[in-house]
Protein backbone atom coordinates (compact mmCIF):
# COMPACT_ATOMS: atom_id res chain seq x y z
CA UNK A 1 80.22 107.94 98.43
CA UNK A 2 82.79 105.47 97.95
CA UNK A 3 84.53 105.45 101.46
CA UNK A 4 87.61 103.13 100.22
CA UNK A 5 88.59 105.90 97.53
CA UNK A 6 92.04 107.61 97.75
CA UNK A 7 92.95 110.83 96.16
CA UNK A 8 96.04 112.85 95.97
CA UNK A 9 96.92 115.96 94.12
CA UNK A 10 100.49 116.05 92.02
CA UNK A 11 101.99 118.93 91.43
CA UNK A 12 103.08 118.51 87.91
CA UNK A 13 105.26 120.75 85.32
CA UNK A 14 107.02 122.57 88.16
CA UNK A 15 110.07 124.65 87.02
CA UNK A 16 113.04 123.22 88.43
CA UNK A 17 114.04 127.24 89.22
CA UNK A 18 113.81 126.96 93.50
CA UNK A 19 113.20 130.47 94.11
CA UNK A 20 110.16 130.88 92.49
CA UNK A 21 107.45 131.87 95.11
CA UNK A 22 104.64 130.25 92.42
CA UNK A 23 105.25 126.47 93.98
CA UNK A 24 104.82 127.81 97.49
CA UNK A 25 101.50 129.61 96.69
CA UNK A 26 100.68 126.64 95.18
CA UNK A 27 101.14 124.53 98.08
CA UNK A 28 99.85 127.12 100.19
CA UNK A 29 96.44 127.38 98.48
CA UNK A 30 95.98 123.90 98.07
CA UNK A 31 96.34 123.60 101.99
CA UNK A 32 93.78 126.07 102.56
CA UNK A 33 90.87 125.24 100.00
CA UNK A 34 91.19 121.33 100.53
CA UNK A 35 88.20 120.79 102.87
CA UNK A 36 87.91 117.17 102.04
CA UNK A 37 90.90 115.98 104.56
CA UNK A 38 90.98 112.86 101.80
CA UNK A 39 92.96 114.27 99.29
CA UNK A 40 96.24 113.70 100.04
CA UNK A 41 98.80 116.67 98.45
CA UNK A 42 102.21 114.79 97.54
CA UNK A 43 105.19 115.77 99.17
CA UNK A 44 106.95 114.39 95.53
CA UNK A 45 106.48 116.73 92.54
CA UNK A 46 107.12 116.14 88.94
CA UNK A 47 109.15 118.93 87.21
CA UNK A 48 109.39 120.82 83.99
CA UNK A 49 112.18 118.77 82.34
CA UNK A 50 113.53 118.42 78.85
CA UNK A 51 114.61 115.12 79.53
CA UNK A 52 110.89 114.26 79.83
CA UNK A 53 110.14 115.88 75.93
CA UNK A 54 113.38 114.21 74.82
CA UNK A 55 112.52 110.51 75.97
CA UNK A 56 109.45 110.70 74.08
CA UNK A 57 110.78 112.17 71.25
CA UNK A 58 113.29 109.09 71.00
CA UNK A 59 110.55 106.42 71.98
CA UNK A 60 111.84 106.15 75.57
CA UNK A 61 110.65 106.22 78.74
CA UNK A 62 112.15 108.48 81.50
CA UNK A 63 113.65 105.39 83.08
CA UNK A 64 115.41 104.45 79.63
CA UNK A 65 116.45 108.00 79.27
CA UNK A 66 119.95 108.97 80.68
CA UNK A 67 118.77 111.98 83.37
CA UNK A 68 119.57 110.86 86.36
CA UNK A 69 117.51 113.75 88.04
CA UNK A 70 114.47 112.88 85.68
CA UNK A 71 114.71 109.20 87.55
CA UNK A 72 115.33 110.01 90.66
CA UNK A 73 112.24 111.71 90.81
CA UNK A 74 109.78 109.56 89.14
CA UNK A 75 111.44 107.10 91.28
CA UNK A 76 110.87 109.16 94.48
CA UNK A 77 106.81 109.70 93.11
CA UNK A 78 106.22 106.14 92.12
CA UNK A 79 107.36 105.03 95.99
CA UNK A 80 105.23 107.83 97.44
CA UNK A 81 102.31 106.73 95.17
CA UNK A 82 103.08 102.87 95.80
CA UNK A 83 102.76 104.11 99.96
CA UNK A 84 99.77 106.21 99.71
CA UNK A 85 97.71 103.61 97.92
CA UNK A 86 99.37 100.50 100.34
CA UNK A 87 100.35 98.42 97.73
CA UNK A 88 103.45 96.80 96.54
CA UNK A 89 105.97 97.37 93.93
């Protein structure tokens, strides 16, 4: 077993809708079934967003595309991801 490996579970394609219990159970049931203390759950989650269909669909990335709320929060992931693994942007 490779004892330098890092793992972390994203929650990805989220609906943006904030009373949905679904993203909760989620969490929930992660927490419980994730023996191997390892894997690292995200506090940042990537959402369901039409920004992220209509960059591609115009040959963008989501940091080209004009959604603020799409960038803030690849922005926030990337620096979560960039901390977990201890590297540098």
């Amino acid at each position: 077993m490779n004892e330098n490996l890092k793992a972390c579970i994203v929650m990805n394609r989220i609906p943006t809708i904030p009373t949905l219990k679904e993203k909760k159970a989620l969490i929930d049931f992660i927490n419980q079934n994730n023996a191997n203390e390892s894997v690292f759950l995200m506090d940042n989650l990537l959402s369901e967003r039409i920004a992220y269909k209509r960059s591609v669909s115009e040959g963008m990335g989501v940091m080209e595309y004009n959604d603020n709320k799409a960038k803030n929060e690849w922005s926030q992931f990337y620096d979560e991801l960039i901390g977990y693994l201890g590297g540098k942007k």
